[in-house]
C-alpha atoms as a PDB file:
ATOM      1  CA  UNK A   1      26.215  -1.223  28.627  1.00  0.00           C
ATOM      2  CA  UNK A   2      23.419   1.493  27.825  1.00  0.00           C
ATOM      3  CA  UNK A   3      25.703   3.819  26.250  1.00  0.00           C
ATOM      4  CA  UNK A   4      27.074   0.562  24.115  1.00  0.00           C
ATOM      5  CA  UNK A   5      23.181  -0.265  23.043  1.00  0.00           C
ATOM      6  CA  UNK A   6      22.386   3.043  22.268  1.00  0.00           C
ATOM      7  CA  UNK A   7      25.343   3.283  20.076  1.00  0.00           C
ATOM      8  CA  UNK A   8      24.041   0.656  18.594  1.00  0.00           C
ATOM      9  CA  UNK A   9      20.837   1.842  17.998  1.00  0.00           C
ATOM     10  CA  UNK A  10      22.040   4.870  16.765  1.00  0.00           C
ATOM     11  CA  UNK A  11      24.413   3.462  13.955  1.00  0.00           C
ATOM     12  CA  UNK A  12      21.711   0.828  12.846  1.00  0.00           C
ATOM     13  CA  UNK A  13      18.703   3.713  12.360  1.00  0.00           C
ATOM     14  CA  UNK A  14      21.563   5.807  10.009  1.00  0.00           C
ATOM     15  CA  UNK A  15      22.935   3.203   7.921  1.00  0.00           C
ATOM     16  CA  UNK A  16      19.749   2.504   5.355  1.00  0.00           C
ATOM     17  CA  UNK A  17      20.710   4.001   2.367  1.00  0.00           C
ATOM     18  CA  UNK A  18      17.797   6.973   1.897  1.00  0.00           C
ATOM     19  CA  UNK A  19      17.782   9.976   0.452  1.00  0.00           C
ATOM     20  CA  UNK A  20      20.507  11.412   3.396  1.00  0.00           C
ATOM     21  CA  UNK A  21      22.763   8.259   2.369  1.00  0.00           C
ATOM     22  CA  UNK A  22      22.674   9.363  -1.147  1.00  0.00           C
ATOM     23  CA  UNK A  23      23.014  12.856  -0.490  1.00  0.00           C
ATOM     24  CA  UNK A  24      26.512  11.723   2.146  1.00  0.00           C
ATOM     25  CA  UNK A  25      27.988   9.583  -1.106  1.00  0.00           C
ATOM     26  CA  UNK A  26      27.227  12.077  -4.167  1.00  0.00           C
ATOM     27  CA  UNK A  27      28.606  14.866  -1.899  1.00  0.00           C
ATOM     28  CA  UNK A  28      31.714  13.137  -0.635  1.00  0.00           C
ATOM     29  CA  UNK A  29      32.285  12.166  -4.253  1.00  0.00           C
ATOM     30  CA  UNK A  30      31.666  15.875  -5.968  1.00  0.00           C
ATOM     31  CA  UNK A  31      33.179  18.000  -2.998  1.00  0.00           C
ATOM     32  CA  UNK A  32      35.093  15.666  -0.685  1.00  0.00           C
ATOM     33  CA  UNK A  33      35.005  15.008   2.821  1.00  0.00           C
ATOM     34  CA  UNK A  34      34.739  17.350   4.399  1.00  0.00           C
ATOM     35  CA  UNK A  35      31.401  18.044   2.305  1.00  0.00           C
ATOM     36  CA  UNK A  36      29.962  14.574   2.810  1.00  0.00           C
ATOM     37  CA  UNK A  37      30.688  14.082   6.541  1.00  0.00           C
ATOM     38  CA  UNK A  38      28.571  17.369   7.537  1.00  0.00           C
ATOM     39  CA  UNK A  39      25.898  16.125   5.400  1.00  0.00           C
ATOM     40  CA  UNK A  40      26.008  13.203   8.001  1.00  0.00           C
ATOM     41  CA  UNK A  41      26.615  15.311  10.883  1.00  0.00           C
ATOM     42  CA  UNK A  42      23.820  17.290  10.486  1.00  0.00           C
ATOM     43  CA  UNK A  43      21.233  13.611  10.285  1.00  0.00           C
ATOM     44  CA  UNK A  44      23.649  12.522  13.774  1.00  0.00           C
ATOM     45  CA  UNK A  45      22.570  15.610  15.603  1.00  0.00           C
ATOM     46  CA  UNK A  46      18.487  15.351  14.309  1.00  0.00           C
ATOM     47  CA  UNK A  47      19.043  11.938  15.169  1.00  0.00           C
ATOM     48  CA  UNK A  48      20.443  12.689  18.597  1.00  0.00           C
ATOM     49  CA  UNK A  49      17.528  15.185  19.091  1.00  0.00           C
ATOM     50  CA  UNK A  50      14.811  13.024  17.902  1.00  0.00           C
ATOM     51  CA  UNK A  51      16.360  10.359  20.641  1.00  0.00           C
ATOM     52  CA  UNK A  52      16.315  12.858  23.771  1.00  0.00           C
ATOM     53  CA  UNK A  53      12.359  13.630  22.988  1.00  0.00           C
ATOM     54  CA  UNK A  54      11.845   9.254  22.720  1.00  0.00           C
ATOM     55  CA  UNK A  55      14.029   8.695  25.872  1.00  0.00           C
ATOM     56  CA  UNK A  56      11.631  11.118  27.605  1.00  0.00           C
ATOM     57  CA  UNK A  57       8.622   9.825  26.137  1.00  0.00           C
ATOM     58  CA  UNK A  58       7.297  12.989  23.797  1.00  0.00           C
ATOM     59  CA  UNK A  59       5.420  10.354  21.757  1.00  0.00           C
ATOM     60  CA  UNK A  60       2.104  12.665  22.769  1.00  0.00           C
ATOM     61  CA  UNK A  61       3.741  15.874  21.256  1.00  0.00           C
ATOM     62  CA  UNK A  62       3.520  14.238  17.898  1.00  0.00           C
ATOM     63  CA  UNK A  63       0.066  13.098  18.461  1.00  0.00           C
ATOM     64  CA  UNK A  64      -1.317  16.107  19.775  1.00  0.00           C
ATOM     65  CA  UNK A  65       0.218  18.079  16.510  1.00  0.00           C
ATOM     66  CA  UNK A  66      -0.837  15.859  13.809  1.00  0.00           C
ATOM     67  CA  UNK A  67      -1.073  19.122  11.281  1.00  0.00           C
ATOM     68  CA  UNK A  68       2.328  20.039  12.474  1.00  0.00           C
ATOM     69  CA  UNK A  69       3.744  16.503  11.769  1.00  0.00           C
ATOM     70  CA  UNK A  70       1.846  16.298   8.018  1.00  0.00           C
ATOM     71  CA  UNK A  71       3.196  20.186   7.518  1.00  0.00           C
ATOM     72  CA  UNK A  72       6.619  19.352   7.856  1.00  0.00           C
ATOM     73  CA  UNK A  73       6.573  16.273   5.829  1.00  0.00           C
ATOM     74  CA  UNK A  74       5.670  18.148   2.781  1.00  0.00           C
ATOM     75  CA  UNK A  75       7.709  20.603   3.329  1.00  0.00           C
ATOM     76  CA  UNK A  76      10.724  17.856   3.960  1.00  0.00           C
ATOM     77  CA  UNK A  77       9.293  16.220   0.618  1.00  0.00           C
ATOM     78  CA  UNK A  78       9.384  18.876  -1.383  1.00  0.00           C
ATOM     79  CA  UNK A  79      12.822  19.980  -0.017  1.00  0.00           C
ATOM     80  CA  UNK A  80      14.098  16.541  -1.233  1.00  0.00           C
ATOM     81  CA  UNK A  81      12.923  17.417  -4.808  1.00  0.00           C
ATOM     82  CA  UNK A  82      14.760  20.730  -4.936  1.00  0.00           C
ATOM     83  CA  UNK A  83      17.663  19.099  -3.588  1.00  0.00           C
ATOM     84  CA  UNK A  84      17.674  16.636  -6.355  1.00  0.00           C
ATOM     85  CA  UNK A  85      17.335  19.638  -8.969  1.00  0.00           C
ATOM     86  CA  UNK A  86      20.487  21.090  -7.419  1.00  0.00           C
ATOM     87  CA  UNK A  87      22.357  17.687  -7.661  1.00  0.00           C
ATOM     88  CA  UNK A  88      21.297  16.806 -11.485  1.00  0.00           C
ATOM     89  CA  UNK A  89      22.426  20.675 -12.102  1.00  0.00           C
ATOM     90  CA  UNK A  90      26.035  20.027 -10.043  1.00  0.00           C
ATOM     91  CA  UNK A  91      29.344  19.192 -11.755  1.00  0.00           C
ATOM     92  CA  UNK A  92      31.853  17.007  -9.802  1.00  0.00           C
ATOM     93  CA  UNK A  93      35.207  17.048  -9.802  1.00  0.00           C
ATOM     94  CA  UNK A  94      37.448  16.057 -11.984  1.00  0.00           C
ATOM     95  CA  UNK A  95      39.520  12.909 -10.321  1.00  0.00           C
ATOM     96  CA  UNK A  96      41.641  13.526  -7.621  1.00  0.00           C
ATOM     97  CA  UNK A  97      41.034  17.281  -7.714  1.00  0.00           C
ATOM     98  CA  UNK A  98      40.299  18.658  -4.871  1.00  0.00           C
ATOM     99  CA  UNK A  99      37.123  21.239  -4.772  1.00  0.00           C
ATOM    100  CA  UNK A 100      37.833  22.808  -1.151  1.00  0.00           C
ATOM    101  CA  UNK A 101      34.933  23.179   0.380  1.00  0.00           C
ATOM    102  CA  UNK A 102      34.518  26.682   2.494  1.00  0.00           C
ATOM    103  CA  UNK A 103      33.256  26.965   5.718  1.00  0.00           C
ATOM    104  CA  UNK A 104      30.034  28.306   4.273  1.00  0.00           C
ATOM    105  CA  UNK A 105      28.953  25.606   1.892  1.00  0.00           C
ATOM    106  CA  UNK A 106      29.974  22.986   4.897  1.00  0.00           C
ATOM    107  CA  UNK A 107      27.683  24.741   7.180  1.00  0.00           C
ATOM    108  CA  UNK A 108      25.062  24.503   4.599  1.00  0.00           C
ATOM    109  CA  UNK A 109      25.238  20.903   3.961  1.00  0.00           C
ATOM    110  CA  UNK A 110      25.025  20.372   7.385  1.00  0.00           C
ATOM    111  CA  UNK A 111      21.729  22.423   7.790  1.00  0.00           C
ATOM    112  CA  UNK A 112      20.187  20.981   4.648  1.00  0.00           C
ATOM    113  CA  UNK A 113      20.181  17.255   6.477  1.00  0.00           C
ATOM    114  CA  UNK A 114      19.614  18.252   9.557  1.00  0.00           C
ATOM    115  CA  UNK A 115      16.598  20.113   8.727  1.00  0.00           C
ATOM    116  CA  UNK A 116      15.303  17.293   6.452  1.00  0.00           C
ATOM    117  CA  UNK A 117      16.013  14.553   9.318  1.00  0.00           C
ATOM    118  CA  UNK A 118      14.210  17.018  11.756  1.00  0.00           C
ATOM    119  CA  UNK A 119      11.181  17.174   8.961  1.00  0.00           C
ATOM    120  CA  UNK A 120      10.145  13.461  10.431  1.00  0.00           C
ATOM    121  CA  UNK A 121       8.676  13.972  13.479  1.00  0.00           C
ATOM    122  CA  UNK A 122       7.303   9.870  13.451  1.00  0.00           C
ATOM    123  CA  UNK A 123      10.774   9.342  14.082  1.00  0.00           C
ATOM    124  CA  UNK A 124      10.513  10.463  17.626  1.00  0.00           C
ATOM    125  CA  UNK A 125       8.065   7.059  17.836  1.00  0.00           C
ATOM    126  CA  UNK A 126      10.548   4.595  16.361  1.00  0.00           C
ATOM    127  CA  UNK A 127      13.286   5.756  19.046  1.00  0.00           C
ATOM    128  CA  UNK A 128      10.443   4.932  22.079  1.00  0.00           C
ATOM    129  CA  UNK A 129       9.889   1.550  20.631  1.00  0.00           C
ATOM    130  CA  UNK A 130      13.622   1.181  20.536  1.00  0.00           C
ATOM    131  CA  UNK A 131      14.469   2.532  23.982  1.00  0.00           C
ATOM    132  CA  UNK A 132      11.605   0.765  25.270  1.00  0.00           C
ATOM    133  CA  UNK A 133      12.735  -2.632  24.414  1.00  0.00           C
ATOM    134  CA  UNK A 134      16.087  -1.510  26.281  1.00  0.00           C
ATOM    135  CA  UNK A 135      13.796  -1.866  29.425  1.00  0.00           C
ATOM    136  CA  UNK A 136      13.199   0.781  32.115  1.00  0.00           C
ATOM    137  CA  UNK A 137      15.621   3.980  32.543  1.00  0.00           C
ATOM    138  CA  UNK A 138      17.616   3.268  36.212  1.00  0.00           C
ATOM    139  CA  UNK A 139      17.540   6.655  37.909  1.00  0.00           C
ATOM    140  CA  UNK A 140      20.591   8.103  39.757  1.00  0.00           C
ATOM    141  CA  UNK A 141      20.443   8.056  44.040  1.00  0.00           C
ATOM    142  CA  UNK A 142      18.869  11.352  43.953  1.00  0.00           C
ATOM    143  CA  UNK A 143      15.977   9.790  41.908  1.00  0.00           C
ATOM    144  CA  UNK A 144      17.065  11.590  37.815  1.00  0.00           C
ATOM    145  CA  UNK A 145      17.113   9.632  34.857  1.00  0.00           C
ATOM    146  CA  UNK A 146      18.993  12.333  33.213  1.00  0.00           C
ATOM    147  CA  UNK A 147      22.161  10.718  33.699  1.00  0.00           C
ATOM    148  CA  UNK A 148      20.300   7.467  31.766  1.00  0.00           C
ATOM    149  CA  UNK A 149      19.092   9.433  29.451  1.00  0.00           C
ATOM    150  CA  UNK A 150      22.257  11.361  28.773  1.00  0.00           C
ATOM    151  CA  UNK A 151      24.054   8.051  28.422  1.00  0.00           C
ATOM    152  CA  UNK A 152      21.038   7.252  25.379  1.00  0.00           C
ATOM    153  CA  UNK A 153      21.228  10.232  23.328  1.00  0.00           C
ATOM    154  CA  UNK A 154      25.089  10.172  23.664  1.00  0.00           C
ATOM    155  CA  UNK A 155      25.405   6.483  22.752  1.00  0.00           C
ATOM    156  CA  UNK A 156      22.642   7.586  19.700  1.00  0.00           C
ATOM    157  CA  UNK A 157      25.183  10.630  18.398  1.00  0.00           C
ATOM    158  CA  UNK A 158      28.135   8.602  18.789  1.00  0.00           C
ATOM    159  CA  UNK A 159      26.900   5.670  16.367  1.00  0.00           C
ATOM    160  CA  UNK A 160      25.214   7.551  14.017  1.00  0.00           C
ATOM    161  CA  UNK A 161      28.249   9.857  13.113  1.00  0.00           C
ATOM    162  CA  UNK A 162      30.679   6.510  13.591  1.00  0.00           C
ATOM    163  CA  UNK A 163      28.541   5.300  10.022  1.00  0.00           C
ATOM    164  CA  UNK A 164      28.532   8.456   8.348  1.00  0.00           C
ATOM    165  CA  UNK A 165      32.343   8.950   9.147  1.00  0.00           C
ATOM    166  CA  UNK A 166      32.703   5.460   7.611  1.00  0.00           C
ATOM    167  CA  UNK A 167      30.496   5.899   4.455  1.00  0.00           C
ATOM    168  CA  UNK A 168      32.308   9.204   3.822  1.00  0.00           C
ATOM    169  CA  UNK A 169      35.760   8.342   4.547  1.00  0.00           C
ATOM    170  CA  UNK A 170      35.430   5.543   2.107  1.00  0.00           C
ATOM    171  CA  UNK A 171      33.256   7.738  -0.394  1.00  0.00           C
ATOM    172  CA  UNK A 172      35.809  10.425  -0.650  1.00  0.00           C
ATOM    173  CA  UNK A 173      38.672   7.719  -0.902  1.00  0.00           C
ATOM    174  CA  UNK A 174      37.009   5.971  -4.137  1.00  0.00           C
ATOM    175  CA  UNK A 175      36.618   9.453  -6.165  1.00  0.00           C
ATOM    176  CA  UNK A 176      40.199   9.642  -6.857  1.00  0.00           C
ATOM    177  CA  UNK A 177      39.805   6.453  -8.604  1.00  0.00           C
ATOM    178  CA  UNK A 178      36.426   6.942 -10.056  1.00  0.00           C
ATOM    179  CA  UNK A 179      36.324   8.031 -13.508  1.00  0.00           C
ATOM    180  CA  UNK A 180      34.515  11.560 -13.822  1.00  0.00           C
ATOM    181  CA  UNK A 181      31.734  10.137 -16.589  1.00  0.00           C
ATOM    182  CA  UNK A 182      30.769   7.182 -13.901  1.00  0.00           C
ATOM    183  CA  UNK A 183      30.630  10.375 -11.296  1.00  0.00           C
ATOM    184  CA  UNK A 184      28.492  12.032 -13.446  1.00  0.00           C
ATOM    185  CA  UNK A 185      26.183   9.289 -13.973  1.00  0.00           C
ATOM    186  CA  UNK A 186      26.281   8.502 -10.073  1.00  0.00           C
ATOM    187  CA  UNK A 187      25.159  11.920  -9.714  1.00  0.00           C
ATOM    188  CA  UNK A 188      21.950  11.225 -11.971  1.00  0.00           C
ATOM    189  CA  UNK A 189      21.146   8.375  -9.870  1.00  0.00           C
ATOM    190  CA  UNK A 190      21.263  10.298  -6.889  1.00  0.00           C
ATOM    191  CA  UNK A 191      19.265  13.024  -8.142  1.00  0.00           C
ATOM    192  CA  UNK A 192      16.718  10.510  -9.089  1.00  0.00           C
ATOM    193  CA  UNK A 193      16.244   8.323  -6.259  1.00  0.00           C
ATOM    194  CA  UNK A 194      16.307  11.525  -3.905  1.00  0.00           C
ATOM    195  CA  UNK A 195      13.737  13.043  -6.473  1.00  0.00           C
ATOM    196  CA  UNK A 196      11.204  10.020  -5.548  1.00  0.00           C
ATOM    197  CA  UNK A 197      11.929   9.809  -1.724  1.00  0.00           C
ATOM    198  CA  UNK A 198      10.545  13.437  -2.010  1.00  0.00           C
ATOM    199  CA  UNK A 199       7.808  12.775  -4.163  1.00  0.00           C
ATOM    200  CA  UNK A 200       6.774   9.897  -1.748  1.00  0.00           C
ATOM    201  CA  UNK A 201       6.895  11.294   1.109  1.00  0.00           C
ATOM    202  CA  UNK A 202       4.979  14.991  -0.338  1.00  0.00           C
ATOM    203  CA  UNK A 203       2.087  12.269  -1.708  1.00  0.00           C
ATOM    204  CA  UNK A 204       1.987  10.412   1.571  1.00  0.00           C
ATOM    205  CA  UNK A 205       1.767  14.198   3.714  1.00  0.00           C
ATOM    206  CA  UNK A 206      -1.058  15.746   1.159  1.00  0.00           C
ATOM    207  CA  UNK A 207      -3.046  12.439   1.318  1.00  0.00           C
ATOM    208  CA  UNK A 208      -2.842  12.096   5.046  1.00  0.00           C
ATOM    209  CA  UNK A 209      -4.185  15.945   4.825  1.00  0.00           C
ATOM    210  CA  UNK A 210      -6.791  15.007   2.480  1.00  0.00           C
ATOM    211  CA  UNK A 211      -7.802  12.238   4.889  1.00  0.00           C
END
């Protein structure tokens, strides 16, 4: 039952559409699936981290590093922005051509979102309020809660990369149909609304600095 609500939990918290949403869809749609799943891979596994430190209650880590925590928020911000220059500069596909993505470029969208998911550290606070409504962690005979805790992060992985299989699966499915101008202005979009999740969040870090 744990490993079910944590599952839950986990695909819940990934399917918002934010900037790691748009960056899953425009890459599915300009480089496939392949593309667009690691792009979610990479926010399941900073997801699955960020659970392990709120099952084991880290929420005074992020409060004793408050400079730390604004640092990397700016940093994540302005990382959004330059990924939305690279996505206005891309050109997709042409329609039901594949663009094979190597092993490099794969490995590189999955460090670009899992480095921007890790750039939250607040997040580790939103997975304590969750896991604390689950109630108390039961400990094994011999008096762990790893096994609990195992079952969390687990349950947390599984559901986040169940929604960003979904989202890309159907993303990469629709391209062949998609004409290449509406691709190109999809791309636009994206760069746009990941430009301002960027600028938001490097505002929000400089003025909690300035504070």
């Amino acid at each position: 039952m744990l490993f079910v609500q944590s599952m839950a939990i986990g695909l819940f918290i990934a399917m918002p559409v934010g900037p790691i949403g748009m960056l899953c869809i425009q890459r599915s749609l300009t480089r496939g699936f392949r593309s667009g799943f690691a792009t979610g891979i990479g926010a399941a596994c900073a997801d699955g981290i960020y659970g392990l430190l709120g099952a084991l209650g880290f929420a005074g880590m992020v409060a004793a590093l408050p400079t730390l925590s604004v640092a990397l928020k700016i940093g994540g911000g302005l990382f959004l922005v330059w990924l939305a220059w690279g996505i206005a500069r891309e050109s997709p596909a042409a329609p039901g051509v594949s663009q094979g993505a190597s092993r490099t470029s794969v490995a590189r969208d999955f460090l670009t979102t899992f480095g921007l998911t890790l750039s939250n550290p607040m997040t580790i606070l939103s997975f304590i309020g969750i896991f604390a409504a689950l109630g108390p962690l039961s400990a094994s005979p011999d008096g762990s809660q790893w096994p609990a805790v195992s079952l969390m992060v687990s349950g947390v992985l599984v559901g986040s990369a169940a929604w960003w299989l979904l989202l890309s699966t159907a993303t990469s499915t629709l391209r062949k149909a998609i004409p290449i101008s509406w691709m190109r202005g999809f791309s636009r979009i994206s760069a746009l609304v990941v430009a301002v999740f960027g600028c938001i969040q490097t505002v929000s870090g400089v003025s909690s600095l300035l504070q």
